[in-house]
C-alpha atoms as a PDB file:
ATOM      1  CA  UNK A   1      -2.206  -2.771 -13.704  1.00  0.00           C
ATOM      2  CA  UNK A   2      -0.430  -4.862 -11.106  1.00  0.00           C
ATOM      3  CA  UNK A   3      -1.702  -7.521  -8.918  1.00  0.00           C
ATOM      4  CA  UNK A   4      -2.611  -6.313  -5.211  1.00  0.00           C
ATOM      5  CA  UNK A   5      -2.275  -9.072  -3.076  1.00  0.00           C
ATOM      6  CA  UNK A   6       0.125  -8.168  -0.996  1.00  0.00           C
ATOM      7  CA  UNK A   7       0.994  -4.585  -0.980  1.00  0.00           C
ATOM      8  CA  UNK A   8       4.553  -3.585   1.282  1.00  0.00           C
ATOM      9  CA  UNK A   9       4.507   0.160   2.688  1.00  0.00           C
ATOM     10  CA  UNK A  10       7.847   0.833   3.558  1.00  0.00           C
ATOM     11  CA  UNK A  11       9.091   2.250   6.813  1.00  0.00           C
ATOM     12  CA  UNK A  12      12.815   1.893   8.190  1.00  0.00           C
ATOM     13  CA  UNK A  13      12.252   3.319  11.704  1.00  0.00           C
ATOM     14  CA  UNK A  14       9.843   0.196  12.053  1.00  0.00           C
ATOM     15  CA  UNK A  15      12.239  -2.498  10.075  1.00  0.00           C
ATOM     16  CA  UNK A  16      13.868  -4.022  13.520  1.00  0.00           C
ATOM     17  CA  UNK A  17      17.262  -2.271  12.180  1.00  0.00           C
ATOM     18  CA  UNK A  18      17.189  -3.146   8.561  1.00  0.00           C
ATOM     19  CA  UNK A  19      17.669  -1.257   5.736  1.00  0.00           C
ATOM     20  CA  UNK A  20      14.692  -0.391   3.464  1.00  0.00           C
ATOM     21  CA  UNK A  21      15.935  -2.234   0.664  1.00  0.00           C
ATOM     22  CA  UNK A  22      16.878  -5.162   2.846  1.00  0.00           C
ATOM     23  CA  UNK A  23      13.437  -5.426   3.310  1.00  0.00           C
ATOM     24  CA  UNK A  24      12.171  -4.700   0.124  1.00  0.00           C
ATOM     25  CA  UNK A  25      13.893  -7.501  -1.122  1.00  0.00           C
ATOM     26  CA  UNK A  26      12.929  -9.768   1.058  1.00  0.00           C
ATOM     27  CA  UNK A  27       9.299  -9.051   0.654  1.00  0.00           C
ATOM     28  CA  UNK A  28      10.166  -9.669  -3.356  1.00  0.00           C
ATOM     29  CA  UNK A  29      11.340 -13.324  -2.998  1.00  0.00           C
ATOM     30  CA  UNK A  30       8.656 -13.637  -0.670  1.00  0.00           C
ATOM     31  CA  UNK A  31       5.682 -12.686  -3.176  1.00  0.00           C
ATOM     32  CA  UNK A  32       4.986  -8.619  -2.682  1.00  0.00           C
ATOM     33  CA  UNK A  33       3.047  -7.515  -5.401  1.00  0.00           C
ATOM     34  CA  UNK A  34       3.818  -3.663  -4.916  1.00  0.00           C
ATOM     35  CA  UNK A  35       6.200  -1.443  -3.041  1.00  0.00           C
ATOM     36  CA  UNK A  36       5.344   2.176  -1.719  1.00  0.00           C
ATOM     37  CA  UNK A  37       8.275   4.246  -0.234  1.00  0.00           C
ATOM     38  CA  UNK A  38       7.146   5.653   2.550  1.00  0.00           C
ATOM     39  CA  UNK A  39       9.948   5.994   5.199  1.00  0.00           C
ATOM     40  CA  UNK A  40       8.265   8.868   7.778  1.00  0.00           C
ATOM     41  CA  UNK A  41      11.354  10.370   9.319  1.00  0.00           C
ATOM     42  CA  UNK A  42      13.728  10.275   6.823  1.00  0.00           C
ATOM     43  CA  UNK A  43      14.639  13.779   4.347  1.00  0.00           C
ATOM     44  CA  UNK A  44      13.745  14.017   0.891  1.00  0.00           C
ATOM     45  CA  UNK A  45      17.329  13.552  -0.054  1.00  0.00           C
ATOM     46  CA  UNK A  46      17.723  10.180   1.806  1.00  0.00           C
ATOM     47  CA  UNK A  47      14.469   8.964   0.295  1.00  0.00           C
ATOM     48  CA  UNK A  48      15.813   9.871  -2.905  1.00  0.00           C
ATOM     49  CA  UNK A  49      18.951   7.502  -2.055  1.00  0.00           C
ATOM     50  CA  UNK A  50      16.690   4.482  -1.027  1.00  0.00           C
ATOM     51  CA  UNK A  51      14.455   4.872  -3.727  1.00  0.00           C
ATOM     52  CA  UNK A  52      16.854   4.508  -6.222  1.00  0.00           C
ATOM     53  CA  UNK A  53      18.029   1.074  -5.048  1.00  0.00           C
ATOM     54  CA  UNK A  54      14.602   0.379  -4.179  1.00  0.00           C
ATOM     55  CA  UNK A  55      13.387   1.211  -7.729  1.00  0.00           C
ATOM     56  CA  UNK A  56      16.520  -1.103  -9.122  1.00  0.00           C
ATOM     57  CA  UNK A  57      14.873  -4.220  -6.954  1.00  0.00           C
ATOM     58  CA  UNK A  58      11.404  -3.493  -8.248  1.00  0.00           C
ATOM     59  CA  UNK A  59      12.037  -3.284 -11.973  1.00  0.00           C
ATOM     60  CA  UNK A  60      14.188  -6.271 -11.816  1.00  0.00           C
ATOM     61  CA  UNK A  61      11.317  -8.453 -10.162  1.00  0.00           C
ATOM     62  CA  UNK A  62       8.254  -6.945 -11.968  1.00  0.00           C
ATOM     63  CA  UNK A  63       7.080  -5.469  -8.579  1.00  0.00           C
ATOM     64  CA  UNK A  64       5.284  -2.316  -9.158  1.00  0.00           C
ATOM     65  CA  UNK A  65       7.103   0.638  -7.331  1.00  0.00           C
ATOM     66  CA  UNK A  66       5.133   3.681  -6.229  1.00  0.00           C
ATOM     67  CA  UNK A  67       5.964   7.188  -3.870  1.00  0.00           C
ATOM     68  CA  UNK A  68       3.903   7.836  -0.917  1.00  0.00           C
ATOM     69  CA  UNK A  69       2.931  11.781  -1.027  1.00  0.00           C
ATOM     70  CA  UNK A  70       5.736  13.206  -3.479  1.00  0.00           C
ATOM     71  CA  UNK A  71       5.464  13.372  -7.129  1.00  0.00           C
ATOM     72  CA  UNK A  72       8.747  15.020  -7.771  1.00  0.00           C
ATOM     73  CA  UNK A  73      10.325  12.456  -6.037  1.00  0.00           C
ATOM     74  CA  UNK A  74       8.186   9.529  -7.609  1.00  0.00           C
ATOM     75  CA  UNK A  75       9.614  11.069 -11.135  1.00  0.00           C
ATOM     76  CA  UNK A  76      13.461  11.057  -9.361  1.00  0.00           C
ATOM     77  CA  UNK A  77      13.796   7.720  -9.108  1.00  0.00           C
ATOM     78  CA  UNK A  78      11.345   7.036 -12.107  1.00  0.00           C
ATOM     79  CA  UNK A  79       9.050   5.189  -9.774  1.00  0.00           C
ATOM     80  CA  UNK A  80       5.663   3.517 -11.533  1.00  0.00           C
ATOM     81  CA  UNK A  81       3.403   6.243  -9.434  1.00  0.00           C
ATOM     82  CA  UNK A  82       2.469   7.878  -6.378  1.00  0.00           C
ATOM     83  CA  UNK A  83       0.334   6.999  -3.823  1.00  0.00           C
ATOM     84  CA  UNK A  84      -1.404  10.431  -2.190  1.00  0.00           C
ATOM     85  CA  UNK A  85      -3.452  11.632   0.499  1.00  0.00           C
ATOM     86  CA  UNK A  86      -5.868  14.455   1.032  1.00  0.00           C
ATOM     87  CA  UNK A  87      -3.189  17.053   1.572  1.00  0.00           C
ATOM     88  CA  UNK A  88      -0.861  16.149  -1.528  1.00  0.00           C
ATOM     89  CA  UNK A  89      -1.655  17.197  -5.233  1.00  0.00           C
ATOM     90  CA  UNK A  90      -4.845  16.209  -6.725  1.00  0.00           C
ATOM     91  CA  UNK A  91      -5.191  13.054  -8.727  1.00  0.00           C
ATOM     92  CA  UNK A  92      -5.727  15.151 -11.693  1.00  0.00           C
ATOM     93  CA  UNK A  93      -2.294  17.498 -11.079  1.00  0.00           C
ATOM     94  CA  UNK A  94      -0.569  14.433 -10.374  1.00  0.00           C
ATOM     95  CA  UNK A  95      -1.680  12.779 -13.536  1.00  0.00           C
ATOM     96  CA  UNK A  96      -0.644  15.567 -15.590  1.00  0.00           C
ATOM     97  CA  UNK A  97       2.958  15.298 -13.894  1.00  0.00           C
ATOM     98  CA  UNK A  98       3.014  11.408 -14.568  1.00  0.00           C
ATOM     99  CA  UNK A  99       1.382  10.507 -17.166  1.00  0.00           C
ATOM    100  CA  UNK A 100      -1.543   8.267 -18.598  1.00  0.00           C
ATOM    101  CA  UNK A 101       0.839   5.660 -17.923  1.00  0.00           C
ATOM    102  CA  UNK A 102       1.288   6.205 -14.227  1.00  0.00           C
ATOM    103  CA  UNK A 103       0.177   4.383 -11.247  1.00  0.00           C
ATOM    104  CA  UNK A 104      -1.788   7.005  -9.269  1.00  0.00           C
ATOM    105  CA  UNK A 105      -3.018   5.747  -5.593  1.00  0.00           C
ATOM    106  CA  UNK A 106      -5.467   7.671  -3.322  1.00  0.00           C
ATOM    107  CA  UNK A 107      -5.988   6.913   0.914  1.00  0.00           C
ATOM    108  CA  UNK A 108      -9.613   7.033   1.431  1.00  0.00           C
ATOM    109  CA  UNK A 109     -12.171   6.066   4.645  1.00  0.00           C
ATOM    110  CA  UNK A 110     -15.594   6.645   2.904  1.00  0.00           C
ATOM    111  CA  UNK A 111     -17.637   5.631   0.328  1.00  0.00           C
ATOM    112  CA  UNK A 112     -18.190   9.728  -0.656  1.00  0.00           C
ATOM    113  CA  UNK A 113     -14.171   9.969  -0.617  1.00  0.00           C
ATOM    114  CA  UNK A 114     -13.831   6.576  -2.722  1.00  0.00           C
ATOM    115  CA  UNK A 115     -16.224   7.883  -5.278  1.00  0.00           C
ATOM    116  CA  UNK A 116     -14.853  11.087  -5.437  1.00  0.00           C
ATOM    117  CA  UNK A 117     -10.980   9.389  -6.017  1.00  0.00           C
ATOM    118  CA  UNK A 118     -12.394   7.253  -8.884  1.00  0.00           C
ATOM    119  CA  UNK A 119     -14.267  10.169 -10.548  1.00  0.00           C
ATOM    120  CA  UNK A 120     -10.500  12.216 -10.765  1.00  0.00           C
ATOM    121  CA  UNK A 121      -9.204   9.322 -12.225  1.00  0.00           C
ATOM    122  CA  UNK A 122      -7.345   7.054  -9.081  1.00  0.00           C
ATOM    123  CA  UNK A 123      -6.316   4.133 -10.388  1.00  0.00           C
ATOM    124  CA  UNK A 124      -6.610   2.228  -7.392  1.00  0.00           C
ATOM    125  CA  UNK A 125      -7.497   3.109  -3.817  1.00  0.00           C
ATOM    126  CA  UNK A 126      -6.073   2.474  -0.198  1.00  0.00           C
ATOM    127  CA  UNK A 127      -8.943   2.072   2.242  1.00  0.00           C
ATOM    128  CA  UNK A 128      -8.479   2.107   6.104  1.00  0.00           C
ATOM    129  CA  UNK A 129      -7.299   2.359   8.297  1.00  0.00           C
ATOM    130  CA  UNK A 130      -9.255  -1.075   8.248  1.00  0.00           C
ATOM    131  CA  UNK A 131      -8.232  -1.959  12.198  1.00  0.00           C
ATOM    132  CA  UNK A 132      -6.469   0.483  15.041  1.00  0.00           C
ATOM    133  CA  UNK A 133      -3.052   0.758  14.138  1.00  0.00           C
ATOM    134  CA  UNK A 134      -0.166   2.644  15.465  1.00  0.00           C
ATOM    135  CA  UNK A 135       2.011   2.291  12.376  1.00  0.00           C
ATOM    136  CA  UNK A 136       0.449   5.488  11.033  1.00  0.00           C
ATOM    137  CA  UNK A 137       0.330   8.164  13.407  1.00  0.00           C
ATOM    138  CA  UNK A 138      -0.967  11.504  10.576  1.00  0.00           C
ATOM    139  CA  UNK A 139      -4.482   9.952  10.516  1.00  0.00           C
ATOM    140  CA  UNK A 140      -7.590  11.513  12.401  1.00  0.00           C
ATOM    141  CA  UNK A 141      -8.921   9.004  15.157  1.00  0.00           C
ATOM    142  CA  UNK A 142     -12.667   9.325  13.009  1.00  0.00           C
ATOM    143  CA  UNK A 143     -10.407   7.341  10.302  1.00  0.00           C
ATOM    144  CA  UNK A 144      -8.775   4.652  12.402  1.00  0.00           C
ATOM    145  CA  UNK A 145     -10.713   0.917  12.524  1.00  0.00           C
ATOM    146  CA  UNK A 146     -13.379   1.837   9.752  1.00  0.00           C
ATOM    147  CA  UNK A 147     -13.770  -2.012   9.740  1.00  0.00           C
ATOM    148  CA  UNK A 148     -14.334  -4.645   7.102  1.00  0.00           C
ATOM    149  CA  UNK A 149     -18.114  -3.603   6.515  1.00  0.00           C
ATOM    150  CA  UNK A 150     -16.515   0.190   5.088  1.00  0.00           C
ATOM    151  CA  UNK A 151     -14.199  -1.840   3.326  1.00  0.00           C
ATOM    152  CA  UNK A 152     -17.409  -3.980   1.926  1.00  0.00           C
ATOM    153  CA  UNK A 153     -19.479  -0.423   1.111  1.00  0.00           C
ATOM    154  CA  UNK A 154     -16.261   1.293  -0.480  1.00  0.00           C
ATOM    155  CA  UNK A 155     -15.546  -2.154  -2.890  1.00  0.00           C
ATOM    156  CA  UNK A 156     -19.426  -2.130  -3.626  1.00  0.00           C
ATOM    157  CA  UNK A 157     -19.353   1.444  -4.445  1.00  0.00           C
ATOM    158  CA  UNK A 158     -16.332   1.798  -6.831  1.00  0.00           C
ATOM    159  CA  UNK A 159     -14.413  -0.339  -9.707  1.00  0.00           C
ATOM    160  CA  UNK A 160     -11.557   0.266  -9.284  1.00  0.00           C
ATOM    161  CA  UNK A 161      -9.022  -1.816  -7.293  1.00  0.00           C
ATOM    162  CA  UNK A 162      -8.648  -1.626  -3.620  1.00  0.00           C
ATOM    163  CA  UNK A 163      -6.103  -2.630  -1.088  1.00  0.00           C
ATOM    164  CA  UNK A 164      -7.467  -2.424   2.885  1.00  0.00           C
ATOM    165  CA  UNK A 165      -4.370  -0.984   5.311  1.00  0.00           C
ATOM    166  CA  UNK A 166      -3.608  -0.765   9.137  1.00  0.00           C
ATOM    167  CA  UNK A 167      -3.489  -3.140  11.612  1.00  0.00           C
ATOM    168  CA  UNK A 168      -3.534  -6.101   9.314  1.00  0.00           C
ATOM    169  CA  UNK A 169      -1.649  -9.113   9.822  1.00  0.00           C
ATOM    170  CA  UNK A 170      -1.687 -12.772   8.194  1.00  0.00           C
ATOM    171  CA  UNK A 171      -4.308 -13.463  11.165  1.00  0.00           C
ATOM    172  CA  UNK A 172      -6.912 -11.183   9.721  1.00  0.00           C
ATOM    173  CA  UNK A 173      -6.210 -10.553   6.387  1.00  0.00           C
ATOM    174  CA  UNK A 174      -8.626 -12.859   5.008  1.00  0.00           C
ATOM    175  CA  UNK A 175     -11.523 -10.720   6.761  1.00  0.00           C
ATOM    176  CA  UNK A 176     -10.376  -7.808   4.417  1.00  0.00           C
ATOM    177  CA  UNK A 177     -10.508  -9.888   1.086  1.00  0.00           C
ATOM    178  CA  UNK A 178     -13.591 -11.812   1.886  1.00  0.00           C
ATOM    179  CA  UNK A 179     -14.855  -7.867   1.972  1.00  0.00           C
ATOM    180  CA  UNK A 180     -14.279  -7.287  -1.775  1.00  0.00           C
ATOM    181  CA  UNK A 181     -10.534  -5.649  -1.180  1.00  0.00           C
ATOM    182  CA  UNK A 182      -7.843  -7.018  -4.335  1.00  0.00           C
ATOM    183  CA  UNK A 183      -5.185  -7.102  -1.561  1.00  0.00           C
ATOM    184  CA  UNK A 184      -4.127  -5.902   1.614  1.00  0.00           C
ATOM    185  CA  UNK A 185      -1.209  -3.160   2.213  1.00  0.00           C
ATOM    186  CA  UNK A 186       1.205  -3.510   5.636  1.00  0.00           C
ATOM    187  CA  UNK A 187       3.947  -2.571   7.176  1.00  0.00           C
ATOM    188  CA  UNK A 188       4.797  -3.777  10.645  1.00  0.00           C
ATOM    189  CA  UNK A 189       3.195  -7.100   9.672  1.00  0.00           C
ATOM    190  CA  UNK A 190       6.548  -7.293   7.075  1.00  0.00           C
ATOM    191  CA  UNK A 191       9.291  -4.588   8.396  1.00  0.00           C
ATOM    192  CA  UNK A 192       9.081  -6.462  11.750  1.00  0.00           C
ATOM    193  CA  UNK A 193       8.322  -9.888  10.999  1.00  0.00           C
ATOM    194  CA  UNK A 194      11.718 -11.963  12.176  1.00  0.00           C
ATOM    195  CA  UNK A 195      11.507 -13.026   8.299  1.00  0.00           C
ATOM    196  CA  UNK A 196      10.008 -10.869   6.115  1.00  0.00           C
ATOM    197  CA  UNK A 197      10.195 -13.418   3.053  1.00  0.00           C
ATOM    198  CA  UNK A 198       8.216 -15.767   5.279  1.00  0.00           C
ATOM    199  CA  UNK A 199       5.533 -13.354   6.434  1.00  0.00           C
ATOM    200  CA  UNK A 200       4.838 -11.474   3.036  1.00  0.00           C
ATOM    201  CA  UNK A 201       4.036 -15.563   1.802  1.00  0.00           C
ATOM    202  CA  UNK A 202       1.741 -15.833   4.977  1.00  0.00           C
ATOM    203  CA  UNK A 203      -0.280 -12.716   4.016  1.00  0.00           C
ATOM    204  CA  UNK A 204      -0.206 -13.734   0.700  1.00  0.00           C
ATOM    205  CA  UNK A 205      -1.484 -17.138   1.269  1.00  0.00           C
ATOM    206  CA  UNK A 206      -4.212 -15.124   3.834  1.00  0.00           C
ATOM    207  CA  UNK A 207      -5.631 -12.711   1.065  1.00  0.00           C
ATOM    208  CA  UNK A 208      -6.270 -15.764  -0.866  1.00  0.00           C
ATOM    209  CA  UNK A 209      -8.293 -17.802   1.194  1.00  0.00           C
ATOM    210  CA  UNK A 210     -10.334 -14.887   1.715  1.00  0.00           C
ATOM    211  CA  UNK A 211     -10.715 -14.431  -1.566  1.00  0.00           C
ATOM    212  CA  UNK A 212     -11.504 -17.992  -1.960  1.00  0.00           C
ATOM    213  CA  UNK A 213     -14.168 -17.875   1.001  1.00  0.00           C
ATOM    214  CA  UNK A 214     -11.644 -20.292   3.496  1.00  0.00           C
ATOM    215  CA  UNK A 215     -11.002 -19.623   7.132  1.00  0.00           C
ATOM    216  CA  UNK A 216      -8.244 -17.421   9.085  1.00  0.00           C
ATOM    217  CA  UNK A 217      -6.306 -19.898  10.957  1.00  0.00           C
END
């Protein structure tokens, strides 16, 4: 299993007018630990074209490489895994697709919803959204800002690793770790950043003092 500290969710509409794997790269020399294709907006077909090269970067770097929602396309550009939500496959149909050997994500907001993930055999879990964010605009408003303390109840709860998304930035990140998450999963706080190499070592350097019990600065 990969390390989680710092966990890049791509999304080129939000990238200041970079390319995905302009940014994916960047986030690579600057630390990322794993890379989820995203990229709302975009058709199958051109997230097929970016996830190749995107793919290419990750293996080359060690950076595990996962598909947000598709499985198909996760095997087209023979991706690590999939990261999926509660209207894409089941963990278990998606396992069957992938492999033992897959990385299989699930988004969750409660502790019933963690447990459940873990029990059909998630390998890790995305919990949030952890503050308001606007990055993410499919979610209901009863998931957006569940907070640290859900992010506490869910890492209590479950063994398996978690990463804490939305509305984190190098300024609170440390509130999410010192919560029990392994990491903490972004995208404006990279895709926008002026430097993206910079800012993925800020977060990175974040998770850890929270991890570590220091302050935010």
């Amino acid at each position: 299993m990969p390390d989680w500290d710092v966990y890049l969710v791509t999304g080129e509409s939000l990238s200041a007018g970079r390319t995905t794997p302009e940014v994916v790269a960047a986030a690579i020399d600057g630390g990322c630990d794993v890379v989820q294709l995203r990229d709302k907006g975009r058709t199958v077909r051109e997230r097929y074209e970016t996830g190749r090269e995107v793919a290419t970067l990750c293996r080359e770097a060690g950076v595990t490489f996962v598909v947000n929602d598709r499985v198909g396309l996760a095997q087209a550009v023979d991706a690590d895994g999939v990261h999926l939500g509660d209207d894409d496959l089941p963990v278990p149909v998606a396992r069957e697709l992938l492999g033992e050997a897959a990385v299989i994500g699930r988004s969750v907001s409660t502790v019933a919803a963690a447990e459940a993930a873990e029990a059909a055999g998630a390998d890790y879990l995305g919990v949030g959204t952890v503050f308001r964010t606007n990055s993410k605009d499919d979610i209901p408003d009863e998931e957006h800002g569940v907070g640290p303390e859900r992010v506490r109840e869910i890492a209590a709860a479950v063994d398996i690793p978690l990463v804490g998304i939305g509305g984190i930035t190098a300024e609170n990140a440390a509130e999410v770790t010192r919560a029990g998450a392994d990491g903490v999963a972004v995208i404006t706080a990279i895709t926008r950043a002026d430097d993206p190499s910079a800012a993925t070592a800020a977060l990175g350097e974040a998770v850890e003092r929270g991890r570590t019990g220091g302050q935010n600065t």
